[in-house]
N, C-alpha and C. Protein backbone atom coordinates (compact mmCIF):
# COMPACT_ATOMS: atom_id res chain seq x y z
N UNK A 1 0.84 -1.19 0.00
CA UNK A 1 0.00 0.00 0.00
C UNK A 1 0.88 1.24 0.00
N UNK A 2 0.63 2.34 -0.81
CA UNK A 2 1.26 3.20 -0.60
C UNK A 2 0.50 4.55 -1.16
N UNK A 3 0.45 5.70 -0.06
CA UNK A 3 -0.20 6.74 0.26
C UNK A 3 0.16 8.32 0.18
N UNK A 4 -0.30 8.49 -0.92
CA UNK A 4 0.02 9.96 -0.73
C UNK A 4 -0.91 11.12 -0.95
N UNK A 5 -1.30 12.84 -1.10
CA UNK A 5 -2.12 13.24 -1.37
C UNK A 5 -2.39 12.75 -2.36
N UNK A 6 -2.35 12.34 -3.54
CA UNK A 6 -3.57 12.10 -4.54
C UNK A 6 -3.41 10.70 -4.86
N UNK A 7 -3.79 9.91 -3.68
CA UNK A 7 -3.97 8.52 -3.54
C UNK A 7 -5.22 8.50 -3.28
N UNK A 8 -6.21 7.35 -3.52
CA UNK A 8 -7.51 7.25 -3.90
C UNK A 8 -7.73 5.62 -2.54
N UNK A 9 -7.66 6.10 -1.27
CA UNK A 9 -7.88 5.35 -0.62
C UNK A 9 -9.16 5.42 0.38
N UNK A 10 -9.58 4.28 1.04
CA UNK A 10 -10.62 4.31 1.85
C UNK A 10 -10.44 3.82 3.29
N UNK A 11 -11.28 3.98 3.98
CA UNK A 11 -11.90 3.22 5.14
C UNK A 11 -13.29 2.84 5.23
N UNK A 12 -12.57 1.32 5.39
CA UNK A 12 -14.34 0.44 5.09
C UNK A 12 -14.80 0.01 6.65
N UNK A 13 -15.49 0.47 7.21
CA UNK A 13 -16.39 0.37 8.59
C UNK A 13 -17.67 -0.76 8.32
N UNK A 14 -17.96 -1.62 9.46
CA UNK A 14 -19.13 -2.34 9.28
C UNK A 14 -20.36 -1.49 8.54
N UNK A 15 -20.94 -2.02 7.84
CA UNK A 15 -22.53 -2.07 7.36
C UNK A 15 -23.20 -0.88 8.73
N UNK A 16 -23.51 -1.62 10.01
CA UNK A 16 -23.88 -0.93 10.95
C UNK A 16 -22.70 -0.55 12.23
N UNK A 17 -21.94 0.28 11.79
CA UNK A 17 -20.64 0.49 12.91
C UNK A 17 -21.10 0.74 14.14
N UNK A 18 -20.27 0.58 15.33
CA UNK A 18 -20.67 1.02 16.78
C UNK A 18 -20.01 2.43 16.60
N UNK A 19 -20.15 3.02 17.81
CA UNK A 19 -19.52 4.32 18.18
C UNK A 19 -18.15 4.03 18.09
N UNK A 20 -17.93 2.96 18.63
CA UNK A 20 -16.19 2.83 18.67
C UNK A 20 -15.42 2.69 17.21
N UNK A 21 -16.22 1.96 16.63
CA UNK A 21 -15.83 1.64 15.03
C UNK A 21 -15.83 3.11 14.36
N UNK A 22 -16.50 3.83 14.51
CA UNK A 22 -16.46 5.16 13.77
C UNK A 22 -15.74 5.89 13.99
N UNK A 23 -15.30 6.42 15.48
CA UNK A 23 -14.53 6.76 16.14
C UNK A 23 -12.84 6.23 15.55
N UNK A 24 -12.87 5.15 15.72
CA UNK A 24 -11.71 4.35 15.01
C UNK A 24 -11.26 4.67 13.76
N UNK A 25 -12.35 4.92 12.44
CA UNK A 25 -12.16 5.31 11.31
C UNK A 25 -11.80 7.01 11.23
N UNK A 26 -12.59 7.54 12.31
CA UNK A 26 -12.09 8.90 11.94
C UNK A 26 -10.55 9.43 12.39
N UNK A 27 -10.20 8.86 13.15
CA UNK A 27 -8.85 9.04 14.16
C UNK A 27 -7.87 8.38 12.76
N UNK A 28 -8.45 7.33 12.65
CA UNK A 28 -7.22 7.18 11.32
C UNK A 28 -7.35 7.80 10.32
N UNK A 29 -8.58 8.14 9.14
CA UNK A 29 -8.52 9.40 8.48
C UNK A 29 -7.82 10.65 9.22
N UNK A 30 -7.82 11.32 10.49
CA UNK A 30 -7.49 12.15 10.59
C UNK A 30 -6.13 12.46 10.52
N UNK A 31 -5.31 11.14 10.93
CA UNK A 31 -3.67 11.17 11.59
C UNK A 31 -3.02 10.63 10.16
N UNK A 32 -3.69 10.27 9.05
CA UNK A 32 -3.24 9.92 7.91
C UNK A 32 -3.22 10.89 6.90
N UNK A 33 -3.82 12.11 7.46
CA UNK A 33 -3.90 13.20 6.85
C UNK A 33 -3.15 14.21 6.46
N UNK A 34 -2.72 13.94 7.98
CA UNK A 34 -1.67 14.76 9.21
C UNK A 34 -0.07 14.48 8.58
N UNK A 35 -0.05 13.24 8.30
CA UNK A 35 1.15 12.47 8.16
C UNK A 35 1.77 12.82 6.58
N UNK A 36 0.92 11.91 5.80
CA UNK A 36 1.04 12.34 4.33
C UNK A 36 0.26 12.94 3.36
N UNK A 37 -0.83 13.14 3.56
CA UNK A 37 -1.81 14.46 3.29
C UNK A 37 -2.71 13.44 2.23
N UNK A 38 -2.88 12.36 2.13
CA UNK A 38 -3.80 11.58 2.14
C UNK A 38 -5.23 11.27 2.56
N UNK A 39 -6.28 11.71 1.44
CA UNK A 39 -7.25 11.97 2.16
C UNK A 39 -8.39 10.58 2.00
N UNK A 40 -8.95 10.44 3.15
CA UNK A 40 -9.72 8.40 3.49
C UNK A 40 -10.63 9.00 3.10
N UNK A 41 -11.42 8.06 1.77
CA UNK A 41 -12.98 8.13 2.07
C UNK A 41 -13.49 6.89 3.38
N UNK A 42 -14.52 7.73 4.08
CA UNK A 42 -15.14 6.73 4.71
C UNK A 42 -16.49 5.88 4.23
N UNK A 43 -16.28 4.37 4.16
CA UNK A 43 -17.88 3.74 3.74
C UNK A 43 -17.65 3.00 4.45
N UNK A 44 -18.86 1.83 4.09
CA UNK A 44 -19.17 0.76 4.25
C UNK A 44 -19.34 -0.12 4.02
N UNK A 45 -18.95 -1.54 4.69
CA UNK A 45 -18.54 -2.67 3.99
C UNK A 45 -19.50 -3.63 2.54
N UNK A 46 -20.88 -2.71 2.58
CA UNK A 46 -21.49 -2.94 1.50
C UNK A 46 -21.30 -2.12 0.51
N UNK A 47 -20.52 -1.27 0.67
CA UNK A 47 -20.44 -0.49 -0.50
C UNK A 47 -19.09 -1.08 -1.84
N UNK A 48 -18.88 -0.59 -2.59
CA UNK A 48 -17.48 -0.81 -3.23
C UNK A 48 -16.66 -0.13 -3.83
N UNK A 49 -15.53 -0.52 -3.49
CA UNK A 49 -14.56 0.64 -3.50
C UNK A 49 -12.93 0.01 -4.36
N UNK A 50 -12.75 0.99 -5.34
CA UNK A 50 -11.02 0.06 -6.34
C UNK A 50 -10.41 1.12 -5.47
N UNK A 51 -8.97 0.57 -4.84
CA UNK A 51 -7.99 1.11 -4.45
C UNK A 51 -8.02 0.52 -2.98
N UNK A 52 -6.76 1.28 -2.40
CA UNK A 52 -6.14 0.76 -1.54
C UNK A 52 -7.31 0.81 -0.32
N UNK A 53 -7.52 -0.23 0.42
CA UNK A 53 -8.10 0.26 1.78
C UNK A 53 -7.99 -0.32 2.81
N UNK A 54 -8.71 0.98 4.35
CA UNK A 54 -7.97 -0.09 5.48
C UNK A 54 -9.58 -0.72 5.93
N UNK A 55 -9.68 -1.85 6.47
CA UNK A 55 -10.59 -2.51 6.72
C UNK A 55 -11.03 -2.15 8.30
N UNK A 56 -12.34 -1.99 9.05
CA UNK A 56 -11.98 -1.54 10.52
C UNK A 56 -12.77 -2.80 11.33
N UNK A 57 -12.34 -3.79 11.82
CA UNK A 57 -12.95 -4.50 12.41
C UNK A 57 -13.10 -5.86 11.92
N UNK A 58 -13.30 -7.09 12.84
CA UNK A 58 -13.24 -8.51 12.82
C UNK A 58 -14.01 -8.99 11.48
N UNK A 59 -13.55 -9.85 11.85
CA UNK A 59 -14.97 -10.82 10.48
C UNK A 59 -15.89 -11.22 10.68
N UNK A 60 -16.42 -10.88 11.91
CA UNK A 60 -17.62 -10.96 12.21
C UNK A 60 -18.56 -9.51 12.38
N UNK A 61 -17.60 -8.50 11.86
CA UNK A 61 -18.01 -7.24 11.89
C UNK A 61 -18.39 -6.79 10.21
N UNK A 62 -16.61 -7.05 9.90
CA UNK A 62 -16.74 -6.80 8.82
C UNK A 62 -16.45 -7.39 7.73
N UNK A 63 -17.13 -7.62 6.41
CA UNK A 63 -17.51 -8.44 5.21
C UNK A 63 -15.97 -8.43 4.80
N UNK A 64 -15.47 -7.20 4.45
CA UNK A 64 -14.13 -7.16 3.72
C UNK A 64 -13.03 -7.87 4.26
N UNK A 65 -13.22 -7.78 6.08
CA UNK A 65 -11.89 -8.39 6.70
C UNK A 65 -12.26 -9.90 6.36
N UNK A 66 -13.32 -10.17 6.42
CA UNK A 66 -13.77 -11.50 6.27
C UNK A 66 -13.24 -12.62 5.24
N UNK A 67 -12.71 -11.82 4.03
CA UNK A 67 -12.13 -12.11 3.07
C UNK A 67 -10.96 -12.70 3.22
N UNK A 68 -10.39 -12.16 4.41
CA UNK A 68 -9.11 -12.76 4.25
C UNK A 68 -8.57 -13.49 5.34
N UNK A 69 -9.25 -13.65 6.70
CA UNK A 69 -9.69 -14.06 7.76
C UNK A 69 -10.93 -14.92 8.06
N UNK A 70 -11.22 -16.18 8.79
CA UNK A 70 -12.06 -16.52 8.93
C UNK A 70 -12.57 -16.42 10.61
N UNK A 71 -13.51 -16.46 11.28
CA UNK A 71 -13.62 -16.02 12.28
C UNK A 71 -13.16 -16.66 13.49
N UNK A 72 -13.30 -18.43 13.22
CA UNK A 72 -12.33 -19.11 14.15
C UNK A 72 -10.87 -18.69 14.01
N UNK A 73 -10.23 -18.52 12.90
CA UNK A 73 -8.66 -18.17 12.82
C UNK A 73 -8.86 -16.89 13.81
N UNK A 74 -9.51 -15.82 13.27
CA UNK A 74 -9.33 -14.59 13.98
C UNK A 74 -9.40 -14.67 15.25
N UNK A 75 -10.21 -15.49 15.99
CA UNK A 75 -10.68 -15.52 17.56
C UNK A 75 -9.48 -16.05 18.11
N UNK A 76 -8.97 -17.39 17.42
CA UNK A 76 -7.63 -17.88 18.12
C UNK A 76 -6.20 -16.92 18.32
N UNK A 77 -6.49 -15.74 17.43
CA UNK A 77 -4.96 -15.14 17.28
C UNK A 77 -5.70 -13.95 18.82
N UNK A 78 -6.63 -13.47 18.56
CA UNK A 78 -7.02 -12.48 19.74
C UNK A 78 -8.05 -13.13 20.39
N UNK A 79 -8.23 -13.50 20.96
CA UNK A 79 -9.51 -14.31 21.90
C UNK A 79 -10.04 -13.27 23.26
N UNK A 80 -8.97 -11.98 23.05
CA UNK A 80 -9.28 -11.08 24.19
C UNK A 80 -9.16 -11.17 25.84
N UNK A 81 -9.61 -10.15 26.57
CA UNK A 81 -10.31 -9.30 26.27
C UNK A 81 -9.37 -8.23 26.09
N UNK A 82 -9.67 -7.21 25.09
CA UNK A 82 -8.81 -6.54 24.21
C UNK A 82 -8.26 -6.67 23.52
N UNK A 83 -8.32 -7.64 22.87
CA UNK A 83 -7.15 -7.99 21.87
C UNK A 83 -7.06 -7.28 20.34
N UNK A 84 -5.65 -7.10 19.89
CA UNK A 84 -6.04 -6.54 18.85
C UNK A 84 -5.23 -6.90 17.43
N UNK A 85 -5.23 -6.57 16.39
CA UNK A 85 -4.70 -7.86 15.93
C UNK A 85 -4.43 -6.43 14.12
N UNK A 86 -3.68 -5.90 13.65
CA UNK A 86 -3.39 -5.80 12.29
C UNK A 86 -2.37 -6.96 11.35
N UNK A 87 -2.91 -6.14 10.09
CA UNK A 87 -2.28 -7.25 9.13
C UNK A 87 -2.46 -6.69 7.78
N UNK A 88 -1.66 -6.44 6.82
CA UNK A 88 -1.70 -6.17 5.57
C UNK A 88 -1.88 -7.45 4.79
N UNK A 89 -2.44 -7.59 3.42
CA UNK A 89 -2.86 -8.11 2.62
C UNK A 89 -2.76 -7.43 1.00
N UNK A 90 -1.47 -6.87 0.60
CA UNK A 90 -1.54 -6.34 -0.55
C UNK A 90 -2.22 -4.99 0.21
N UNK A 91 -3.06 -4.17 -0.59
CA UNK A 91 -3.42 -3.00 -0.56
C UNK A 91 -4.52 -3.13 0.40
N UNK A 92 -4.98 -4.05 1.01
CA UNK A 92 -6.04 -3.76 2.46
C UNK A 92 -5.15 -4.41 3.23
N UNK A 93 -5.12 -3.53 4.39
CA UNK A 93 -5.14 -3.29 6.33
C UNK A 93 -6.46 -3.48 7.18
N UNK A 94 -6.07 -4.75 7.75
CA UNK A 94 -7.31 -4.94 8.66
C UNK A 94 -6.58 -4.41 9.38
N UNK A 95 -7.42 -3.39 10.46
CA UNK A 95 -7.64 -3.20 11.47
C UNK A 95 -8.88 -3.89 12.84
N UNK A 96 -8.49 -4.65 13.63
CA UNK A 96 -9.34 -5.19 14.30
C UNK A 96 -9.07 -5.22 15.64
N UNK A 97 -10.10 -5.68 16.47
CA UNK A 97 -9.93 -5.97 18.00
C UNK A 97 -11.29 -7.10 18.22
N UNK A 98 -10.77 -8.10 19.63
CA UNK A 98 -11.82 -9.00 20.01
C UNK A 98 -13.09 -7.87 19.75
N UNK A 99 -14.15 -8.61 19.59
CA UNK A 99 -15.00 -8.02 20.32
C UNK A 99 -16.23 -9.52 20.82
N UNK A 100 -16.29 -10.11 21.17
CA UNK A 100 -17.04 -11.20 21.51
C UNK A 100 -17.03 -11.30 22.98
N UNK A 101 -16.27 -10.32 24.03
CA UNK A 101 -16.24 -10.78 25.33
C UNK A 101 -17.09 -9.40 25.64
N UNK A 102 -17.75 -9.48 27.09
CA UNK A 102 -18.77 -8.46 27.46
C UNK A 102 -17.58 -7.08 28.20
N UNK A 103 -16.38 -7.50 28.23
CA UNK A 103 -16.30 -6.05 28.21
C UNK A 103 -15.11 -5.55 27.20
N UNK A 104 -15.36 -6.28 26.10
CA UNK A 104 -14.60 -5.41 25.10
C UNK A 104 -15.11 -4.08 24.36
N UNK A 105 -16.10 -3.76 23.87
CA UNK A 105 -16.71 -2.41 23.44
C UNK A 105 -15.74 -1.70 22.46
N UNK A 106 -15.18 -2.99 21.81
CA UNK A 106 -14.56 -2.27 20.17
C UNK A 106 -13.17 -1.63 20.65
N UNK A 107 -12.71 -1.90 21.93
CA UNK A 107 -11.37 -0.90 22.44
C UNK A 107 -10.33 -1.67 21.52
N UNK A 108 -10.48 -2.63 21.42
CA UNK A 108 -8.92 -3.42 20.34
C UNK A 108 -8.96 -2.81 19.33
N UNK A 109 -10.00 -2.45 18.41
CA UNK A 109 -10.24 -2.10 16.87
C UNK A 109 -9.80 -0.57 16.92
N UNK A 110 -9.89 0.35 17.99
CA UNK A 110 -9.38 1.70 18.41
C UNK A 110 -7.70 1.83 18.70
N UNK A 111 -7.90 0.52 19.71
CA UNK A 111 -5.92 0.65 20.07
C UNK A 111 -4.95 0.11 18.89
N UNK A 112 -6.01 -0.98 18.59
CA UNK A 112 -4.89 -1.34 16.75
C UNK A 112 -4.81 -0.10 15.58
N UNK A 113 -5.88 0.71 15.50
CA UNK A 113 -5.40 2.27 14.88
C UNK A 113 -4.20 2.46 15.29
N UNK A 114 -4.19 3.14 17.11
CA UNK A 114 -3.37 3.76 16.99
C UNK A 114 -1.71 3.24 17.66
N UNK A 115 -2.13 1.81 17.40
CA UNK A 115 -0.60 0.72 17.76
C UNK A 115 0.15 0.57 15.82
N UNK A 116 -0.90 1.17 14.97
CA UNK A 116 -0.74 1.44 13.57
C UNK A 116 -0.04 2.45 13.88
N UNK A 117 -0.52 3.60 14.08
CA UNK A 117 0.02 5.11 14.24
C UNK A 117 1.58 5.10 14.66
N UNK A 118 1.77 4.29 15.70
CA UNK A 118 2.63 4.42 16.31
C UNK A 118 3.71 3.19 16.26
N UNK A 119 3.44 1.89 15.81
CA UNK A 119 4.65 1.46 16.08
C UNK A 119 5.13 1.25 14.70
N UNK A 120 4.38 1.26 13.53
CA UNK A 120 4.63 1.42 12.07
C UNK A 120 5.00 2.81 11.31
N UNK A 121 3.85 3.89 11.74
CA UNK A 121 3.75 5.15 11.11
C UNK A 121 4.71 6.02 11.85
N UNK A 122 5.55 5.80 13.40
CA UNK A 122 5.98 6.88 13.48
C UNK A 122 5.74 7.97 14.23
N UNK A 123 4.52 8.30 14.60
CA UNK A 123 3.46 8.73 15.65
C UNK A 123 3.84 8.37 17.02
N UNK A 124 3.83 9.60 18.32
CA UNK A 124 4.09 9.37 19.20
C UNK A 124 2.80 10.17 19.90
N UNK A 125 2.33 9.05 20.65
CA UNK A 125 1.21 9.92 21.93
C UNK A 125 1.34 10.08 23.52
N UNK A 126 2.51 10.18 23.53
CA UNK A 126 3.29 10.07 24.81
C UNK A 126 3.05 11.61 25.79
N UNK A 127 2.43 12.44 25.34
CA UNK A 127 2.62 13.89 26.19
C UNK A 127 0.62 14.27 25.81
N UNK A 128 0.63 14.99 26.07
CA UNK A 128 -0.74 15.91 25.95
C UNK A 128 -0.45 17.40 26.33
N UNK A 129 -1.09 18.28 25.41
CA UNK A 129 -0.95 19.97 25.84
C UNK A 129 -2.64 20.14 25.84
N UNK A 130 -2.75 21.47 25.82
CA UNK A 130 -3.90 21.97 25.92
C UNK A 130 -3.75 22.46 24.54
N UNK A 131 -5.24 22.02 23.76
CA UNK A 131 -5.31 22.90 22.34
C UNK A 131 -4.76 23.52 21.73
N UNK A 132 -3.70 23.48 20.70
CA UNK A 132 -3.40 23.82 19.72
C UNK A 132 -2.15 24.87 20.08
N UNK A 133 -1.51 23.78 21.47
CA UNK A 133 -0.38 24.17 22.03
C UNK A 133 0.88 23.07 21.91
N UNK A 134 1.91 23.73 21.02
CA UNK A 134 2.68 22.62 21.35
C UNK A 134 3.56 21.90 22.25
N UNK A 135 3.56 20.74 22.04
CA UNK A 135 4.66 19.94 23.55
C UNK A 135 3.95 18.53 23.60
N UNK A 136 2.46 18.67 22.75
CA UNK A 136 1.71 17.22 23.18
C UNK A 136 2.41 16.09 22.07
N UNK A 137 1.54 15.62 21.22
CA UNK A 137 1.38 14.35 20.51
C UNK A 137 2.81 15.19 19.47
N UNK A 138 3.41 13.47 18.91
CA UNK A 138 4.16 14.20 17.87
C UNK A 138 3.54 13.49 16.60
N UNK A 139 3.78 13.78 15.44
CA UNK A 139 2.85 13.25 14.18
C UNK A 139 4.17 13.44 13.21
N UNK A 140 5.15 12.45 12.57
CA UNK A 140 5.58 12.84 11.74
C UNK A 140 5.05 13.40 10.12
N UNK A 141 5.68 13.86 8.98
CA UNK A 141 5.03 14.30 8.11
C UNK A 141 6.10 13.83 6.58
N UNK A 142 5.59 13.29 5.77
CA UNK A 142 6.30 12.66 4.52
C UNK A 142 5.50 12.70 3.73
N UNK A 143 6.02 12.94 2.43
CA UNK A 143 5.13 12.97 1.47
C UNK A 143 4.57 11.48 0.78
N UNK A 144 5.01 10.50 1.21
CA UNK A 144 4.33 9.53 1.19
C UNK A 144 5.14 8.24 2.32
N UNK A 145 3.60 7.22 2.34
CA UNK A 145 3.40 6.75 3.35
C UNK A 145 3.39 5.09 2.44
N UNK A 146 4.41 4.04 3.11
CA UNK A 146 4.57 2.45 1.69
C UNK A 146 4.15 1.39 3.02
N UNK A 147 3.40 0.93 2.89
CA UNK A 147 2.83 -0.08 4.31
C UNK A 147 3.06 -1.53 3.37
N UNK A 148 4.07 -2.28 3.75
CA UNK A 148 4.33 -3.39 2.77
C UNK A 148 3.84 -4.69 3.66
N UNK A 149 4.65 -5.66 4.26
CA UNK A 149 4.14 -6.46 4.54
C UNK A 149 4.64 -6.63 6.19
N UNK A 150 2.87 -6.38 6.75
CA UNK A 150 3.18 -6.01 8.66
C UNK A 150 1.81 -6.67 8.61
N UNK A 151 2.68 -7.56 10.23
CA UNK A 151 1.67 -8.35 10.93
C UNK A 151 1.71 -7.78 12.17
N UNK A 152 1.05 -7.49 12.96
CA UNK A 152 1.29 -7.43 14.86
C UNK A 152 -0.27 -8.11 15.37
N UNK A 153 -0.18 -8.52 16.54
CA UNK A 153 -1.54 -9.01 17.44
C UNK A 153 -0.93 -9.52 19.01
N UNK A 154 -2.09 -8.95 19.40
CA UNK A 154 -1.91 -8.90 20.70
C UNK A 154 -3.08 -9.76 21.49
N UNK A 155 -2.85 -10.91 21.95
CA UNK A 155 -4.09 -11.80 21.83
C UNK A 155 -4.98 -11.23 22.99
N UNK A 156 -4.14 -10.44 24.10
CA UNK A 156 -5.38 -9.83 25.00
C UNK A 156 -4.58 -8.87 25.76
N UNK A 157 -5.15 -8.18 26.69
CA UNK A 157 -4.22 -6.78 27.64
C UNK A 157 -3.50 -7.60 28.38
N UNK A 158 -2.42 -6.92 28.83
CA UNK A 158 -1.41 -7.44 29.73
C UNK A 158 -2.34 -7.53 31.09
N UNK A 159 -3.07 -6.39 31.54
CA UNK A 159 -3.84 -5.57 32.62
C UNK A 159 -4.78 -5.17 32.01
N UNK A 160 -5.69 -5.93 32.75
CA UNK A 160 -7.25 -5.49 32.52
C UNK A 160 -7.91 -4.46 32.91
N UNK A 161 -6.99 -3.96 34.17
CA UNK A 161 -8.03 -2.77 34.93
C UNK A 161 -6.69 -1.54 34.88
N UNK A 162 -6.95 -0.51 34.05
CA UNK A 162 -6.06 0.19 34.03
C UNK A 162 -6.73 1.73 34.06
N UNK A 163 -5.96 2.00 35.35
CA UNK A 163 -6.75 3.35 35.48
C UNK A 163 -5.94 4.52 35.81
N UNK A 164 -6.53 5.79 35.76
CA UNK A 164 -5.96 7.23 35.69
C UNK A 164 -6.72 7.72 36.81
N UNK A 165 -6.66 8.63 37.68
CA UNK A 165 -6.71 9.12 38.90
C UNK A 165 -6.34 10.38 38.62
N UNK A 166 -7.23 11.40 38.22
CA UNK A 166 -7.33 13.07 37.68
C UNK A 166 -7.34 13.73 39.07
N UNK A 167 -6.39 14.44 39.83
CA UNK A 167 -6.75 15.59 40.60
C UNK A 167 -6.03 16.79 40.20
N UNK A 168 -6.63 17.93 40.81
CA UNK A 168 -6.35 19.26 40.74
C UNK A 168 -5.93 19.31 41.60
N UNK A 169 -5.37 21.05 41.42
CA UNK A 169 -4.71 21.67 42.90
C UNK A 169 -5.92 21.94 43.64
N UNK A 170 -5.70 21.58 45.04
CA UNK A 170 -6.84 21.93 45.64
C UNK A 170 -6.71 23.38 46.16
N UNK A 171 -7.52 24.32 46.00
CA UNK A 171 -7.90 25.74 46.31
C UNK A 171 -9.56 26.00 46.61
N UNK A 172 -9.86 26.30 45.74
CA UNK A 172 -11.55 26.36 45.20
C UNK A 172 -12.02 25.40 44.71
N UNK A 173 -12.85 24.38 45.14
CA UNK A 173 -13.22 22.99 44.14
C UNK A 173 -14.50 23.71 42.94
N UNK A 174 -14.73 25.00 43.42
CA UNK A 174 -15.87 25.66 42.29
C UNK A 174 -14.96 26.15 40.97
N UNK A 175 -13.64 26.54 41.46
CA UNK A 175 -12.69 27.09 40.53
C UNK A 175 -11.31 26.29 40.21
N UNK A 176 -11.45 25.39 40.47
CA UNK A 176 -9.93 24.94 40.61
C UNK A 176 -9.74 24.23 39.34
N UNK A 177 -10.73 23.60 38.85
CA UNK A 177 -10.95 22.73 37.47
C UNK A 177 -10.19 23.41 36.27
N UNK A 178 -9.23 22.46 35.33
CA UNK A 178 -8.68 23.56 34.11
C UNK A 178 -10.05 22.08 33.10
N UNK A 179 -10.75 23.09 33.01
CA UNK A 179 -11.28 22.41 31.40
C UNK A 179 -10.76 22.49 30.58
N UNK A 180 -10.03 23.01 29.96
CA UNK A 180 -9.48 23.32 28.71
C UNK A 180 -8.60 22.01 28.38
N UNK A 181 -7.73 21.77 29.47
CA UNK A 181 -6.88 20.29 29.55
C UNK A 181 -7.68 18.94 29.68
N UNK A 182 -9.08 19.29 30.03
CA UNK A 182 -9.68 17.92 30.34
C UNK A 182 -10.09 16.99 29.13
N UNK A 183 -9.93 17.64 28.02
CA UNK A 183 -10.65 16.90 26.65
C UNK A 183 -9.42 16.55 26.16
N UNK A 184 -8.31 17.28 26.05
CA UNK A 184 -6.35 17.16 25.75
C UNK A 184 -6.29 15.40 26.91
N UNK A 185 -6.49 15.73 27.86
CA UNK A 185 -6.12 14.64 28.88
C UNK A 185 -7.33 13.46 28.52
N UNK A 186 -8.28 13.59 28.00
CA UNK A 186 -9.13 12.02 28.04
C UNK A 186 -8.60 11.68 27.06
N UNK A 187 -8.59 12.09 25.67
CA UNK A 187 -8.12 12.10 24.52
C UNK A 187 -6.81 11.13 24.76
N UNK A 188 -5.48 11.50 25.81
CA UNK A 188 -4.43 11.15 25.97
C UNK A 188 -4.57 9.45 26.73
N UNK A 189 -5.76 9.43 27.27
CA UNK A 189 -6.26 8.36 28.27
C UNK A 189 -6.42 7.05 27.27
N UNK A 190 -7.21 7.89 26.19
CA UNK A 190 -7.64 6.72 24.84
C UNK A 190 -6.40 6.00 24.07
N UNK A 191 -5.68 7.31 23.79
CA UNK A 191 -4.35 6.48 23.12
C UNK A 191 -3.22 5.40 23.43
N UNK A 192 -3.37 6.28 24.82
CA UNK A 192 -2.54 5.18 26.10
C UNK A 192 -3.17 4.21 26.32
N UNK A 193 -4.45 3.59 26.01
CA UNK A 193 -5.06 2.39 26.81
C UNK A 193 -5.34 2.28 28.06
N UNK A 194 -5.67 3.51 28.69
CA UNK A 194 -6.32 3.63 29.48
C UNK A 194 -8.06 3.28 29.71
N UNK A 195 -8.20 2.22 30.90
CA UNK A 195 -10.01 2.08 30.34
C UNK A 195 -10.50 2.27 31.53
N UNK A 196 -10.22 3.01 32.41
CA UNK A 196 -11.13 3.79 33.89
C UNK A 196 -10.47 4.99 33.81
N UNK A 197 -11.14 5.98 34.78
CA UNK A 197 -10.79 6.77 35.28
C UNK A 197 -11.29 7.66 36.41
N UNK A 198 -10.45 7.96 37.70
CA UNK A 198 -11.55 8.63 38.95
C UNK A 198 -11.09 9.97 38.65
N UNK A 199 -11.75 11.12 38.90
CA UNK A 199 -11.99 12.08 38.75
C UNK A 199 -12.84 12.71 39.47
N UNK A 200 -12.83 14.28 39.49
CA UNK A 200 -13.99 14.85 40.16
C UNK A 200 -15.23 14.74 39.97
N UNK A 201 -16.53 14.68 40.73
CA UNK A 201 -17.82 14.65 39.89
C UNK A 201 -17.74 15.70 39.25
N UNK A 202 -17.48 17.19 39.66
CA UNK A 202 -17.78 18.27 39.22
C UNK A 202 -16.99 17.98 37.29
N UNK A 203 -16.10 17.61 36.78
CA UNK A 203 -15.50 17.45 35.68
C UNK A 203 -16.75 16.46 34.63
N UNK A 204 -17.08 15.67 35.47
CA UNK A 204 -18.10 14.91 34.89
C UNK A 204 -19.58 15.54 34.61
N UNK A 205 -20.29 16.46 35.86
CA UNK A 205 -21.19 16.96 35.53
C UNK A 205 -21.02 18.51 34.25
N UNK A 206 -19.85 18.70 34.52
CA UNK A 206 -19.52 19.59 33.62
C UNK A 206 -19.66 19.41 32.20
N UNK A 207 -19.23 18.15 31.66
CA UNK A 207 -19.60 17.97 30.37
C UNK A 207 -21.21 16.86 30.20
């Protein structure tokens, strides 16, 4: 596969995607954008599409990954919970994660994006700033992007319960809150694989 602005590529999402699946497709349109100025159409796995594309989700999600995966193979390589699993095939990239256990909720098919982003593309999500300040995420930039032949899978989390613990300075609990960092910092929670977090109520009733 290989990507550049006037490359004619897609992202194929289930027929009926979850929140997480969409979410998933847009984060990679966005950071593929970022990178080599490559712009994703987004569809769906009933639709059809000539050219390169990345696939988002299992074979039991989605028709296209299905093609090249069958769903017992797929379950044995990630059986979860979390598991996540890429793989090139010529010009399609599955992107996938378990999802068959009750508390997966599509997080593999999100962290294999951005275990794409980062241990192939180059991409680092190691810091967080506040909006459109720099010091956070780094994103390299090339005018083109050659994804040849990459396997990775991760058959489930190391740690299942992984959590973040948000406090402020304590002064004013009416004033003490920085919102501005709180959407920079969940954002940072997602990339890291983070899947709890305690926090103030007040941060929560806030949004």
């Amino acid at each position: 596969m290989i990507l550049n602005k006037n490359s004619k590529a897609a992202v194929i999402i289930p027929k009926e995607p979850t929140a997480r699946e969409e979410f998933a497709a847009s984060e990679l349109k966005k950071y593929i954008k970022k990178i080599c100025g490559a712009e994703l159409t987004v569809i769906t796995d009933d639709e059809t599409f000539a050219g390169a594309v990345f696939a988002i989700g299992g074979p039991e999600r989605n028709s296209v990954t299905k093609k090249y995966i069958s769903e017992d193979e797929f379950d044995a390589i990630v059986p979860g919970s979390e598991g996540l699993f890429i793989k090139s095939y010529g010009d399609t990239v599955v992107l996938a994660g378990s999802s068959k256990n009750d508390t997966d909720f599509e997080r593999g098919t999100l962290y294999a994006v951005y275990e794409l982003l980062e241990r192939f593309l180059g991409a680092s999500f190691g810091a967080f700033t506040k909006q459109d300040i720099p010091g956070g995420e780094f994103i390299p930039e090339c005018e083109e992007i050659r994804i040849e032949e990459i396997f990775y899978a991760k058959a489930k989390a190391d740690v299942p319960l992984r959590i973040a613990v948000a406090q402020y300075e304590y002064q004013d609990r009416a004033e003490c809150y920085d919102y501005e960092l709180d959407i920079p910092f969940l954002d940072w929670l997602a990339k890291n694989r983070y899947n709890y977090i305690n926090s103030w109520t007040g941060v929560y009733t806030h949004y």
